[in-house]
PDB file of N, CA and C in Angstrom:
ATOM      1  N   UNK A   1    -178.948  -8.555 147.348  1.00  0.00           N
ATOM      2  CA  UNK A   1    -179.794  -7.527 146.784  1.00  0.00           C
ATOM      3  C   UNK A   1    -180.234  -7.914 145.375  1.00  0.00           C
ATOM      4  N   UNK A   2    -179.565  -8.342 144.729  1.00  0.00           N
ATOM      5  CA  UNK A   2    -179.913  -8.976 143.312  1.00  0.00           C
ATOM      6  C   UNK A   2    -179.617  -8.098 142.335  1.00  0.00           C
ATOM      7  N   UNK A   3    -180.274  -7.730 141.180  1.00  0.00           N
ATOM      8  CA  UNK A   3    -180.107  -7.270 140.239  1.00  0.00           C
ATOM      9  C   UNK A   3    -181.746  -6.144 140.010  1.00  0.00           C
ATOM     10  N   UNK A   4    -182.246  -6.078 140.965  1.00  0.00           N
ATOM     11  CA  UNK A   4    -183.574  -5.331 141.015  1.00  0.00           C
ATOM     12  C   UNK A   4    -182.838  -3.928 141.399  1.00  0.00           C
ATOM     13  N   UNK A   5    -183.688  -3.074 140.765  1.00  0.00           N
ATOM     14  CA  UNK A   5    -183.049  -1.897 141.343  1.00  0.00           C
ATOM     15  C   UNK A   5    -184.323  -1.685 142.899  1.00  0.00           C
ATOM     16  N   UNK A   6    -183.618  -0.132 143.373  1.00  0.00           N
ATOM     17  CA  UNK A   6    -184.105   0.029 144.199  1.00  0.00           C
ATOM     18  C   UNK A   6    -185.671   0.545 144.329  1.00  0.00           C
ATOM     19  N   UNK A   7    -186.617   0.434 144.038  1.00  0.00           N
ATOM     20  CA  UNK A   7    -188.158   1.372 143.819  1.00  0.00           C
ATOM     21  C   UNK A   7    -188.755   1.317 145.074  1.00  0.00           C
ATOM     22  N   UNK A   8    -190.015   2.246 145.208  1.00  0.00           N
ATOM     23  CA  UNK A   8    -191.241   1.452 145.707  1.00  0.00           C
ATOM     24  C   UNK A   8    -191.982   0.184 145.162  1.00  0.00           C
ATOM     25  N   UNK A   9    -191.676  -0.268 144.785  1.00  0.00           N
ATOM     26  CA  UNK A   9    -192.130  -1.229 144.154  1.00  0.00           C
ATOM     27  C   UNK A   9    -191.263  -2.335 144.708  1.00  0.00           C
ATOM     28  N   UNK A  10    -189.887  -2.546 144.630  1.00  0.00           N
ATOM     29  CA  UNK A  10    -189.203  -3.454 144.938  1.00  0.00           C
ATOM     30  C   UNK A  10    -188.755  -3.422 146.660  1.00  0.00           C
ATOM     31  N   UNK A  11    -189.350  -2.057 147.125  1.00  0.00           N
ATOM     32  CA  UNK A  11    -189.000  -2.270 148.528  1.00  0.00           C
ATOM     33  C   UNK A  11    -189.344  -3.481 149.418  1.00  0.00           C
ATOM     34  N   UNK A  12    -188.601  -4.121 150.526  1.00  0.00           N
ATOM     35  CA  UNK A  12    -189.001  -4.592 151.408  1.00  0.00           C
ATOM     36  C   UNK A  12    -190.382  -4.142 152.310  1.00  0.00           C
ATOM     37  N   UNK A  13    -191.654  -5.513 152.127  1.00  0.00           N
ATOM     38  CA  UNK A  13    -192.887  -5.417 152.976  1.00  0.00           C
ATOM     39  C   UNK A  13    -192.791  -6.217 153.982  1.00  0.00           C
ATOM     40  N   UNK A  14    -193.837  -5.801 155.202  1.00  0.00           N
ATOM     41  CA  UNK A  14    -194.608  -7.067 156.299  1.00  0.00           C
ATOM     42  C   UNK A  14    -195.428  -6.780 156.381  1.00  0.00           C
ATOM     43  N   UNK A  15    -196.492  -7.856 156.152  1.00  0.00           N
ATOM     44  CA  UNK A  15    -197.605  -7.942 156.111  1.00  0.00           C
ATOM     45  C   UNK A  15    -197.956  -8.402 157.453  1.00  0.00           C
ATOM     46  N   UNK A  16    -199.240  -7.726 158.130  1.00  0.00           N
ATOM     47  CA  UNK A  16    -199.521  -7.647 159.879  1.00  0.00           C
ATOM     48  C   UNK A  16    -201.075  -8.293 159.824  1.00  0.00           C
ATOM     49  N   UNK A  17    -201.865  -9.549 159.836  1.00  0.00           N
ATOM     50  CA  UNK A  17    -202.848  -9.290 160.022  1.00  0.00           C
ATOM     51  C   UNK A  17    -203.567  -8.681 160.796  1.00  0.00           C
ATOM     52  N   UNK A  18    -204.639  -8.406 160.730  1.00  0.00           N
ATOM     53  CA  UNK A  18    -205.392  -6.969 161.165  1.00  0.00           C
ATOM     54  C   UNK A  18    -205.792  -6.948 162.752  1.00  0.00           C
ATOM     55  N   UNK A  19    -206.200  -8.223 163.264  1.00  0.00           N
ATOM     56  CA  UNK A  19    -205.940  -8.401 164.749  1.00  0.00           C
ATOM     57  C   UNK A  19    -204.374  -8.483 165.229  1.00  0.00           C
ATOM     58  N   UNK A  20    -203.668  -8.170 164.652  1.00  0.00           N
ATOM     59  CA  UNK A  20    -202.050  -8.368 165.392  1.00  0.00           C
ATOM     60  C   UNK A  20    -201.458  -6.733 165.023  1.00  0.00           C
ATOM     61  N   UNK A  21    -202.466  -5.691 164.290  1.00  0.00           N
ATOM     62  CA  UNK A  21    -202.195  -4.594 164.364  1.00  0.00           C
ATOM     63  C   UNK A  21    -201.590  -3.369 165.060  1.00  0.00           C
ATOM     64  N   UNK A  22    -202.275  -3.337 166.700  1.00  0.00           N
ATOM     65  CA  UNK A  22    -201.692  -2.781 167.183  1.00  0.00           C
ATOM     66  C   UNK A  22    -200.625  -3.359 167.858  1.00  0.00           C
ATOM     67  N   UNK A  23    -200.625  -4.024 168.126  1.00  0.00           N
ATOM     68  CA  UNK A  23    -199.020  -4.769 168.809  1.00  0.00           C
ATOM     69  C   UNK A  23    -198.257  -4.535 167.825  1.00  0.00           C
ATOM     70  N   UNK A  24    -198.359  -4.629 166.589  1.00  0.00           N
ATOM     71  CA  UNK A  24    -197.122  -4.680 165.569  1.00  0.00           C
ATOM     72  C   UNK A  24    -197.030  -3.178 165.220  1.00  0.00           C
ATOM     73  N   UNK A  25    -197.846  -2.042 165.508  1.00  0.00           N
ATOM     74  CA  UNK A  25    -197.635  -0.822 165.608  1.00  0.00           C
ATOM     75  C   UNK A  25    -196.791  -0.361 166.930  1.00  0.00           C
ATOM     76  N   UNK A  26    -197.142  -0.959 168.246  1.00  0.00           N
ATOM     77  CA  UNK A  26    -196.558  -0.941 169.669  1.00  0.00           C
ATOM     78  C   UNK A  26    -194.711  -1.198 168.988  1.00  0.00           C
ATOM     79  N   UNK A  27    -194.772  -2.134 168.451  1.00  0.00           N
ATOM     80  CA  UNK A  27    -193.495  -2.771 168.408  1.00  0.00           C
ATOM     81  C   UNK A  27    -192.168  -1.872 167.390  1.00  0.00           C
ATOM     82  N   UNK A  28    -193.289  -1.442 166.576  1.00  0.00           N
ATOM     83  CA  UNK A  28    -192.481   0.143 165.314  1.00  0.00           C
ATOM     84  C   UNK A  28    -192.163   0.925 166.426  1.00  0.00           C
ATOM     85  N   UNK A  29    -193.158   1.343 166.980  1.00  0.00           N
ATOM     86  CA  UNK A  29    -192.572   2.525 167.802  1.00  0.00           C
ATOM     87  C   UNK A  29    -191.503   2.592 168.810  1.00  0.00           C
ATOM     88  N   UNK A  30    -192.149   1.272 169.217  1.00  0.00           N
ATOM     89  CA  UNK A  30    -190.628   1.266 170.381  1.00  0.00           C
ATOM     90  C   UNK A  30    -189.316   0.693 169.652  1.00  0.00           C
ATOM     91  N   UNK A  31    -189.393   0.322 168.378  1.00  0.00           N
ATOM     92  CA  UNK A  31    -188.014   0.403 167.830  1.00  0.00           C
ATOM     93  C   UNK A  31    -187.492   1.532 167.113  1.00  0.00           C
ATOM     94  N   UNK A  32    -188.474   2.466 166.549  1.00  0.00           N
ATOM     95  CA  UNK A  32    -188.618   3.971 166.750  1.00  0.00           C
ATOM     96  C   UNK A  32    -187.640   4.741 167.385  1.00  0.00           C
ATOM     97  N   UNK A  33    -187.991   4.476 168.703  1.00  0.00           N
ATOM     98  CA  UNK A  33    -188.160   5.618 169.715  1.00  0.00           C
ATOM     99  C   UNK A  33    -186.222   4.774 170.148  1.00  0.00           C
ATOM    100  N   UNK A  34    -186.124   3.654 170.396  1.00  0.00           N
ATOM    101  CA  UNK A  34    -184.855   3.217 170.388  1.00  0.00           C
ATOM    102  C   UNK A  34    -183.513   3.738 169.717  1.00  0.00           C
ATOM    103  N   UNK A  35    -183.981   3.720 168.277  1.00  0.00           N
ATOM    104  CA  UNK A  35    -183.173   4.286 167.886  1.00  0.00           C
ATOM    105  C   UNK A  35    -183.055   5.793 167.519  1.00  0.00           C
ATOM    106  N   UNK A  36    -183.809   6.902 168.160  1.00  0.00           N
ATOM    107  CA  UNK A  36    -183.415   8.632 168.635  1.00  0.00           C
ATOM    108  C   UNK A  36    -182.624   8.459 169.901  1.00  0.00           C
ATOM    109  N   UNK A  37    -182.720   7.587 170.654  1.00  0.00           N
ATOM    110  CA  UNK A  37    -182.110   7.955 171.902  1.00  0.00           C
ATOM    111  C   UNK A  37    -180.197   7.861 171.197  1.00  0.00           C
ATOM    112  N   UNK A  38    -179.483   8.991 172.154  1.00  0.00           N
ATOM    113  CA  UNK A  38    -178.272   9.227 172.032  1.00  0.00           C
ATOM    114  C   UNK A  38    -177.573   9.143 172.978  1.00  0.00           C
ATOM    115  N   UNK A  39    -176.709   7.938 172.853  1.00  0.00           N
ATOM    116  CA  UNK A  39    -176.264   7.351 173.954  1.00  0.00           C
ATOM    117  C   UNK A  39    -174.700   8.342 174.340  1.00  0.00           C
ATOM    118  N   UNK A  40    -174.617   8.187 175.262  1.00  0.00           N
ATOM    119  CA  UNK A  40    -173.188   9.081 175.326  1.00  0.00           C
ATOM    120  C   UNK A  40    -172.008   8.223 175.303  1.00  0.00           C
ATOM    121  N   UNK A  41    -170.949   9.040 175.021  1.00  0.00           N
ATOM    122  CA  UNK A  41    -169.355   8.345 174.694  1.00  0.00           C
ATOM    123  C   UNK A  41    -168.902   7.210 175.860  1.00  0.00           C
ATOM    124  N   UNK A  42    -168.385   6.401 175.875  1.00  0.00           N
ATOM    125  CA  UNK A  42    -167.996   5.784 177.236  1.00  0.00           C
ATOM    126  C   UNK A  42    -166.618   5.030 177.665  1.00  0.00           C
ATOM    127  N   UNK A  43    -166.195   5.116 178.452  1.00  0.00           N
ATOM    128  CA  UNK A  43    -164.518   4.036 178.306  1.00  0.00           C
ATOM    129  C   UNK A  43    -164.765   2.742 178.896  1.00  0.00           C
ATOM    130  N   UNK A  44    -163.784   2.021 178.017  1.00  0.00           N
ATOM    131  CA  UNK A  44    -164.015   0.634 178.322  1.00  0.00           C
ATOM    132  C   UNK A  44    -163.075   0.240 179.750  1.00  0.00           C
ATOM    133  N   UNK A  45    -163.731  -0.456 180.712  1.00  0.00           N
ATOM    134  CA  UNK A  45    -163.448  -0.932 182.336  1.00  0.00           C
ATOM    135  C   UNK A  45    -162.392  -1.402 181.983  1.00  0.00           C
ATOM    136  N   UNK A  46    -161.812  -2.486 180.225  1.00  0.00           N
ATOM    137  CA  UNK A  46    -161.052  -3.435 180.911  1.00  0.00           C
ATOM    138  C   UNK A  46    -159.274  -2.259 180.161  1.00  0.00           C
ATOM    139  N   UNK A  47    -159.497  -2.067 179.148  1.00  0.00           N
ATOM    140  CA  UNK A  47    -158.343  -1.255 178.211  1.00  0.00           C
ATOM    141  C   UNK A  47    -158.678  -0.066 178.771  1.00  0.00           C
ATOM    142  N   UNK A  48    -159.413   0.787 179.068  1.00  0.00           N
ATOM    143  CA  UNK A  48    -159.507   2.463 179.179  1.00  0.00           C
ATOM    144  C   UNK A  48    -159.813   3.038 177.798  1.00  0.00           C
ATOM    145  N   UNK A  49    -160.132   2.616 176.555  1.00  0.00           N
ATOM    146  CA  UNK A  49    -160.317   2.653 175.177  1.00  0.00           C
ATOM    147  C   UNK A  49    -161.256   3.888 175.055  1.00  0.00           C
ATOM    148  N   UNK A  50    -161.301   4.808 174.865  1.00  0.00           N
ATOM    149  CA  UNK A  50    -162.278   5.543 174.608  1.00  0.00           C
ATOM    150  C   UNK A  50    -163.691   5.152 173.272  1.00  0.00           C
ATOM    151  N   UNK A  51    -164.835   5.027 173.571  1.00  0.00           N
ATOM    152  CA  UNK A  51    -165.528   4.313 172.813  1.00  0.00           C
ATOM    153  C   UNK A  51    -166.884   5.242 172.629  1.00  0.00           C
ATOM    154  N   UNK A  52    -167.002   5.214 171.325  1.00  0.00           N
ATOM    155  CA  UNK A  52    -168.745   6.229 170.740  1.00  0.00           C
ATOM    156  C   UNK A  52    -169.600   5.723 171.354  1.00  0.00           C
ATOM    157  N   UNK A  53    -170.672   6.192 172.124  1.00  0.00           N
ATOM    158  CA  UNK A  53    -172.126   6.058 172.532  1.00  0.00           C
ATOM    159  C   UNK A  53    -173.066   5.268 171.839  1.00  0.00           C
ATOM    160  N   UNK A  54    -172.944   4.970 170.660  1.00  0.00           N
ATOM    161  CA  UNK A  54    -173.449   4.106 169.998  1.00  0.00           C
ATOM    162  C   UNK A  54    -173.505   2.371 169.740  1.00  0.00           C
ATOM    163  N   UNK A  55    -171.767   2.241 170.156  1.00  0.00           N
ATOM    164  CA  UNK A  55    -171.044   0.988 170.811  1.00  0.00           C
ATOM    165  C   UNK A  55    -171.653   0.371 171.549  1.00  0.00           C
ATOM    166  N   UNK A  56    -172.068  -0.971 171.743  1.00  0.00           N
ATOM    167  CA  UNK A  56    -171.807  -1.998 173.032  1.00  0.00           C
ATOM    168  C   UNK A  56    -170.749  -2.759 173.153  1.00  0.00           C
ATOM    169  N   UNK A  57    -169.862  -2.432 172.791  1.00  0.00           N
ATOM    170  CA  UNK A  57    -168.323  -3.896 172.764  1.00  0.00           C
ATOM    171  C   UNK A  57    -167.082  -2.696 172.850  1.00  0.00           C
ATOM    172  N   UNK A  58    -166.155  -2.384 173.490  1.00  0.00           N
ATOM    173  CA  UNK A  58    -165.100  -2.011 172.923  1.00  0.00           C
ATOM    174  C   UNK A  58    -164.587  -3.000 171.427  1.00  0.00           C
ATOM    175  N   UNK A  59    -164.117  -1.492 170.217  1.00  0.00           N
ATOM    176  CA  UNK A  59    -163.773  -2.560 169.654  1.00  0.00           C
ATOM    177  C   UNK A  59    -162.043  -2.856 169.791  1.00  0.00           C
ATOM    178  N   UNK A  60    -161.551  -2.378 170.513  1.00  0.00           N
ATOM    179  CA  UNK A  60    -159.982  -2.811 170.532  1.00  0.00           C
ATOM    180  C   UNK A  60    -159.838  -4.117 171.526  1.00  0.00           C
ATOM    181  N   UNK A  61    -160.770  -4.499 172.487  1.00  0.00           N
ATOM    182  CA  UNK A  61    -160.842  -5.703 173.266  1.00  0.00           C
ATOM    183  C   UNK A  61    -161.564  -6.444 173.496  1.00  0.00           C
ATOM    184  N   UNK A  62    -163.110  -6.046 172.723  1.00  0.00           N
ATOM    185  CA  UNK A  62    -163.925  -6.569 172.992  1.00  0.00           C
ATOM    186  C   UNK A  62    -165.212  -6.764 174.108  1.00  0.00           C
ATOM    187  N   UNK A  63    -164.908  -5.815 175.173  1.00  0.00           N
ATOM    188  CA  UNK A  63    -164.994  -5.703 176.648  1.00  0.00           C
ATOM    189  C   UNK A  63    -166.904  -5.405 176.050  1.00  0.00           C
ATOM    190  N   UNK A  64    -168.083  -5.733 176.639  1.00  0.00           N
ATOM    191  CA  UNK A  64    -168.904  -5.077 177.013  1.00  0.00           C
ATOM    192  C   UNK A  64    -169.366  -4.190 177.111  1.00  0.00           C
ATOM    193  N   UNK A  65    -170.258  -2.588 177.083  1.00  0.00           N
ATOM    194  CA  UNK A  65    -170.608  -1.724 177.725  1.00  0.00           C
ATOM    195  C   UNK A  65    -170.839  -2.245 179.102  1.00  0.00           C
ATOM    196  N   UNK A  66    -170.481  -1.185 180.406  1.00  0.00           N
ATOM    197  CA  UNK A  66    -171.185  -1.325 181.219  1.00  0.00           C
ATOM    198  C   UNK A  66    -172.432  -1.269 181.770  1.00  0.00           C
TER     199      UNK A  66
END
């Protein structure tokens, strides 16, 4: 992070040229829309671990979501 504080000014940009516009608008949204979805709680196949909806890995074994 450095020694900059935080502004508008010092925020992180991407610059889109203007024919690659809507795809790079397509691409906000569906990372958007990715992250509202609320995944539900789940147990892990290999420990039985109870694990947050938000998870893909158990973290006590490592196991996958299914």
């Amino acid at each position: 992070m450095g020694e900059l504080p935080v502004t508008a000014e010092t925020l992180p940009q991407v610059w889109v040229d203007g024919v690659e516009r809507p795809r790079a608008r397509e691409l906000i949204h569906q990372a958007l829309d990715q992250t509202q979805v609320h995944a539900t709680d789940w147990l892990c196949t290999q420990c039985g671990e109870p694990i947050e909806g938000q998870f893909t890995e158990c973290w006590s074994c490592g196991k996958g979501r299914p």
